[in-house]
Structure formats: C-alpha cells, structure tokens
N, C-alpha and C. Protein backbone atom coordinates (compact mmCIF):
# COMPACT_ATOMS: atom_id res chain seq x y z
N UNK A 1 74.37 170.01 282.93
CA UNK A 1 73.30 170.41 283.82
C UNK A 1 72.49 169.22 284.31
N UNK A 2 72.37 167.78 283.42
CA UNK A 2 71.42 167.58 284.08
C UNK A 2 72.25 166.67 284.89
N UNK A 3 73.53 166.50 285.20
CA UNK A 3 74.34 165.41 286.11
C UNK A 3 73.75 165.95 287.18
N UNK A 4 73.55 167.48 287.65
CA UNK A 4 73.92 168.52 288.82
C UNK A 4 72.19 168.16 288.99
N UNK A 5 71.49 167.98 288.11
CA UNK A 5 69.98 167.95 288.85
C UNK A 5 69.71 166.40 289.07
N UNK A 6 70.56 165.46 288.50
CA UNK A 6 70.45 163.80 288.82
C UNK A 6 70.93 163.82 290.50
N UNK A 7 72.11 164.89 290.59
CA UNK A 7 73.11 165.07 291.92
C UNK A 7 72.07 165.57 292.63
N UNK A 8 71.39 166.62 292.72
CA UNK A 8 70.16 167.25 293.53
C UNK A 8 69.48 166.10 294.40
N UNK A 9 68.75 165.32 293.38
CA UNK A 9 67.64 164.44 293.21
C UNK A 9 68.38 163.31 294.56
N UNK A 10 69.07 163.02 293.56
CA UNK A 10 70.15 161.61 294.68
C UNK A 10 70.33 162.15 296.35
N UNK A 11 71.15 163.14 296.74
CA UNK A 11 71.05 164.35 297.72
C UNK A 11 69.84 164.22 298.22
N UNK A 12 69.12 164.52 297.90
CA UNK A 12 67.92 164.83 299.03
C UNK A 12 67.21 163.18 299.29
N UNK A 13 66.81 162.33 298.76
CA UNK A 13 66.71 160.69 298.38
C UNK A 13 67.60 160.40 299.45
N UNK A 14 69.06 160.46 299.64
CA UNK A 14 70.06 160.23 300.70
C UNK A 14 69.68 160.80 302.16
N UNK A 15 69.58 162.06 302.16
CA UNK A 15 69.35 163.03 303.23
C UNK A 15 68.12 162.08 303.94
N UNK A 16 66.87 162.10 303.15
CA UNK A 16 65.63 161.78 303.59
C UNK A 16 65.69 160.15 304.58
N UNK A 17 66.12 159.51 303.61
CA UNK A 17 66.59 158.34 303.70
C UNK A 17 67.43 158.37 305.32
N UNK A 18 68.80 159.23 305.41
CA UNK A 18 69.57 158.73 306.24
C UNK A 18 68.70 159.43 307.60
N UNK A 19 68.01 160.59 307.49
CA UNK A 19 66.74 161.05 308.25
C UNK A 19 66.02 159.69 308.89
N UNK A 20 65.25 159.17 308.10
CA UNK A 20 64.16 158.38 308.66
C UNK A 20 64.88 157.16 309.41
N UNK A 21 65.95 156.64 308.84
CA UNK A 21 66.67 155.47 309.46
C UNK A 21 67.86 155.77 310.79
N UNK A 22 67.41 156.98 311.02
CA UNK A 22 68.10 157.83 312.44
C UNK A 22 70.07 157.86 312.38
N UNK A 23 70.31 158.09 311.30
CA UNK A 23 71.68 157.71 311.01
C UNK A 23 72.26 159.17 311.51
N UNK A 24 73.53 158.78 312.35
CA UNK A 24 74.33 159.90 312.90
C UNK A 24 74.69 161.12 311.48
N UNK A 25 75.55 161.72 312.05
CA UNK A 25 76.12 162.29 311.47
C UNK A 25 77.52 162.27 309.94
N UNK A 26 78.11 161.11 310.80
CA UNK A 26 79.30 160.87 310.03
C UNK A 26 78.49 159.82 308.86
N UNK A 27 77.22 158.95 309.02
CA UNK A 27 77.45 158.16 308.62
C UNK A 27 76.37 158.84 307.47
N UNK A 28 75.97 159.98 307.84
CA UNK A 28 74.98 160.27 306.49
C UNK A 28 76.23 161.11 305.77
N UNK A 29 77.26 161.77 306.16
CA UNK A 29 78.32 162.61 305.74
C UNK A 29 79.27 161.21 304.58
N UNK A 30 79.06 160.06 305.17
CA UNK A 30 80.02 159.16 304.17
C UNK A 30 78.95 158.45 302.86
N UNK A 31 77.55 158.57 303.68
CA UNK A 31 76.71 158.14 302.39
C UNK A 31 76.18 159.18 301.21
N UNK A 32 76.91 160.60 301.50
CA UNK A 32 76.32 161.63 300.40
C UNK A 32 78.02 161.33 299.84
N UNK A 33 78.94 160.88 300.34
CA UNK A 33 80.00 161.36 299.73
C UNK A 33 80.09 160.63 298.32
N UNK A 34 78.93 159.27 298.26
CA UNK A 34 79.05 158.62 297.09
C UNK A 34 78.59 159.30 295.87
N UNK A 35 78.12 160.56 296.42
CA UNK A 35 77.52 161.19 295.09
C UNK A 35 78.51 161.53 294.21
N UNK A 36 78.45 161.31 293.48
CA UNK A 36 79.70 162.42 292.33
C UNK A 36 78.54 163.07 290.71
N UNK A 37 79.77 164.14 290.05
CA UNK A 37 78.97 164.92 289.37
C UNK A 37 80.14 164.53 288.29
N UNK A 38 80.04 164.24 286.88
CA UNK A 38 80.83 163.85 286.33
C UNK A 38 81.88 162.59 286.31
N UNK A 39 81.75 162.38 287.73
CA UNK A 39 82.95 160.85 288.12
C UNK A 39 83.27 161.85 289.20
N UNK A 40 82.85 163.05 289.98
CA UNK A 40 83.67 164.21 290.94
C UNK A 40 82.80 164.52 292.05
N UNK A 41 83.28 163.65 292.96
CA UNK A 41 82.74 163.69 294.50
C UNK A 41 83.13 165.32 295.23
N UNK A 42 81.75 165.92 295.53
CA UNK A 42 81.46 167.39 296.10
C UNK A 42 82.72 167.22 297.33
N UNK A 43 82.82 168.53 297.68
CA UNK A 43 83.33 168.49 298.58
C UNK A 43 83.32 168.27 300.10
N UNK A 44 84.23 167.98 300.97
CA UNK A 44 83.37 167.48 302.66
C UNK A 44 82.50 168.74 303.05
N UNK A 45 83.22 169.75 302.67
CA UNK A 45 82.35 170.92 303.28
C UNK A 45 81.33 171.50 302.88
N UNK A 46 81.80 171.13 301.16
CA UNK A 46 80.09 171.69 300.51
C UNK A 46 78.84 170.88 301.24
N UNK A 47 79.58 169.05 301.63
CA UNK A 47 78.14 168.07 302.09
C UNK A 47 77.89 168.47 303.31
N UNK A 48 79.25 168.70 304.10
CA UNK A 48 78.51 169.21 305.71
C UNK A 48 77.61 170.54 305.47
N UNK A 49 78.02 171.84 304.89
CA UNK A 49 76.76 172.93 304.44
C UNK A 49 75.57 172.25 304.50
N UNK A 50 75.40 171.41 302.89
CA UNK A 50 74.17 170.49 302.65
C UNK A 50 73.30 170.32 303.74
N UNK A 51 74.32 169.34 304.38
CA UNK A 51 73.49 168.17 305.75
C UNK A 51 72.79 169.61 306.84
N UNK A 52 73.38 170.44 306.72
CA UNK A 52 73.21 171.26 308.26
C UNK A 52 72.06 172.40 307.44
N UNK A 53 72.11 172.71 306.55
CA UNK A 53 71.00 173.18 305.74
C UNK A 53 70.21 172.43 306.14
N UNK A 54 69.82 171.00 305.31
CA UNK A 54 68.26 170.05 305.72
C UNK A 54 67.96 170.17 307.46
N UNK A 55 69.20 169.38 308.13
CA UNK A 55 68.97 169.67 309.34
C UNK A 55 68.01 170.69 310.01
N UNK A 56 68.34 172.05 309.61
CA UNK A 56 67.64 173.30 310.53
C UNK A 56 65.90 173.19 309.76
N UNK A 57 65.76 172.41 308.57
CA UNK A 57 64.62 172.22 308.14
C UNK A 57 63.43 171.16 309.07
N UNK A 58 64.37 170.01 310.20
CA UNK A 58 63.54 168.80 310.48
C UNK A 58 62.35 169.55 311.09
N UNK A 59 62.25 170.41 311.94
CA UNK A 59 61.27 170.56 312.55
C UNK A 59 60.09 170.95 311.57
N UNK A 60 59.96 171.89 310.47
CA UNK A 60 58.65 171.86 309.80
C UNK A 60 58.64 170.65 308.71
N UNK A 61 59.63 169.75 308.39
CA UNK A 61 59.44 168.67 307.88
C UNK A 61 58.56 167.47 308.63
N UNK A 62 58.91 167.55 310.21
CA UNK A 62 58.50 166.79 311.45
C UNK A 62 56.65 167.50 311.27
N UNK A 63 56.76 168.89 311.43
CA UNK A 63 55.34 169.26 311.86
C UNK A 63 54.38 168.88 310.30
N UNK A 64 54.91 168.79 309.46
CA UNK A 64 54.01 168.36 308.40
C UNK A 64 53.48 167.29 308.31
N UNK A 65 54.11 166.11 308.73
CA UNK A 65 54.08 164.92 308.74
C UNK A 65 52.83 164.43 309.34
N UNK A 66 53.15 165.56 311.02
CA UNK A 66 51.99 165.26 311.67
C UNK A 66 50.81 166.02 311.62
N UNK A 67 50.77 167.18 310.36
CA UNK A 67 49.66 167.77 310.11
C UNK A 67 49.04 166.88 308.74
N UNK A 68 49.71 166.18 308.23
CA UNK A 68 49.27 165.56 307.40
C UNK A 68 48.08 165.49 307.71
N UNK A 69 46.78 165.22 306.45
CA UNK A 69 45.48 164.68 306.57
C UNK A 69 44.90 165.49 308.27
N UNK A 70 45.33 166.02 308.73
CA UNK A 70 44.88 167.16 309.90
C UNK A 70 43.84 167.83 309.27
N UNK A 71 42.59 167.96 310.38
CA UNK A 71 41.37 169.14 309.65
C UNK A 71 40.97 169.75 311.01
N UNK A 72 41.16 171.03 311.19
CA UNK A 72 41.05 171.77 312.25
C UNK A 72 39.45 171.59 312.72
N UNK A 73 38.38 171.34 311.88
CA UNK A 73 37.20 171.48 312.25
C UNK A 73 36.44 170.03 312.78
N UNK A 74 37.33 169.19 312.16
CA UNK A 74 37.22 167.82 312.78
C UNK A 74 37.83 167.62 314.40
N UNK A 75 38.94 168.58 314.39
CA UNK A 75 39.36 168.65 315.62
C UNK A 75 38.96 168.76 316.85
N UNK A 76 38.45 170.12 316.80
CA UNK A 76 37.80 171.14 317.17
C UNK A 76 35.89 170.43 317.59
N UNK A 77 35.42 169.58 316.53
CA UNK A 77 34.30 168.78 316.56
C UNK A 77 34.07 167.81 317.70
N UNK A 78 35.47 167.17 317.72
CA UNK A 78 35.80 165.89 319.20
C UNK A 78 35.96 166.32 320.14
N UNK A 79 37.14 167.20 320.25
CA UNK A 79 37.32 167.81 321.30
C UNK A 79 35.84 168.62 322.10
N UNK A 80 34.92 169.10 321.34
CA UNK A 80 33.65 169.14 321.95
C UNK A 80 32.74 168.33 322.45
N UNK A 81 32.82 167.66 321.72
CA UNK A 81 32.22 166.22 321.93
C UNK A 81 32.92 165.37 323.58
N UNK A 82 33.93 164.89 323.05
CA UNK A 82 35.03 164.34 323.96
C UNK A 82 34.82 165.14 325.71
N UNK A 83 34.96 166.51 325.59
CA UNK A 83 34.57 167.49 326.88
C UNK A 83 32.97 167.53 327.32
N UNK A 84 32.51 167.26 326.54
CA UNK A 84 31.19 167.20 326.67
C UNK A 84 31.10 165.92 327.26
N UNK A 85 31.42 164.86 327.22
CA UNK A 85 30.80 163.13 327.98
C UNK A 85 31.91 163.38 329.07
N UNK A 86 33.02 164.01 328.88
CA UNK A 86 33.70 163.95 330.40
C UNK A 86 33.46 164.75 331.20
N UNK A 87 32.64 165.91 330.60
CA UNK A 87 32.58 166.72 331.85
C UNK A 87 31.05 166.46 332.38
N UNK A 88 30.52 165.45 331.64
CA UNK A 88 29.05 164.89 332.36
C UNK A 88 29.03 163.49 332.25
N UNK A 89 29.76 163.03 332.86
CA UNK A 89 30.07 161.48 332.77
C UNK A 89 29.48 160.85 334.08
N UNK A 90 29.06 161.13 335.23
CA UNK A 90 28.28 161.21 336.29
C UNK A 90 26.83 161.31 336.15
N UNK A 91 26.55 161.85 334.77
CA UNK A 91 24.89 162.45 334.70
C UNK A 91 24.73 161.53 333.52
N UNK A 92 25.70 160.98 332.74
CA UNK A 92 25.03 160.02 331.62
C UNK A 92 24.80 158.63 332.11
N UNK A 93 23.84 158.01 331.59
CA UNK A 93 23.69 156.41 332.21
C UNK A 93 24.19 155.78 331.36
C-alpha cells in the first residue's frame, strides 16, 4: 500500500510540474511513465485516463490561483473608490 500512495504522491508532483512548465502532451505521458509500483510501470492507458482526469480539472485549479488571497469586500471597496475619482475627475483639482 504504501508504494501505491508514494505512486499517488509522485503522479500528481509530475502532473503539476509538467502543468506549470507548459509541457505537451506526449512529453508529460513519457514523464509519468517513470513511475513504477513495485519495479511495474502503470499502464499507457491507465496514465492517459490519469493525465485527462487532471486536465478537465485546470480550469478551477487556474481560478484558484487567481482567487488566491482575493477578498470580495476589498474589491468591491476600490472599485468604489476607483468609479468615484473617474467619474468626477473634471470636478477634482
């Protein structure tokens, strides 16, 4: 059991990895293939599943990133502010 959760761990570490460094397809498909579980490299199709699983995930992985440290009321605060000097930017000296 715990090869299969070392294998998990490595897997997603790879995924993330071949993610951020914009790596095609084939070439994140040949860098999971180094994984093995016992000395026993998964199969091509179990890793393509894998890859296309994370895949359909980028977009709320993407929107987190940029909600990170996000505070709606801070937002919401400027943006008043911000509309407020532009929409009287003629009347302020």
């Amino acid at each position: 059991m715990q090869e299969l959760l070392r294998a998990t761990k490595e897997i997603r570490e790879t995924l993330r990895k071949c993610e951020e460094e914009g790596d095609n397809f084939q070439e994140t498909l040949g860098k999971l293939s180094a994984t093995k579980v016992h000395g026993v490299q998964f199969p091509t199709l179990m890793l393509m599943e894998i890859i296309d699983d994370f895949a359909k995930g980028y977009q709320e992985r993407r929107k987190g990133k940029v909600l990170s440290g996000f505070n709606e009321e801070e937002l919401q605060e400027k943006y008043r502010e911000a509309a407020h000097n532009w929409n009287n930017k003629d009347t302020v000296n």
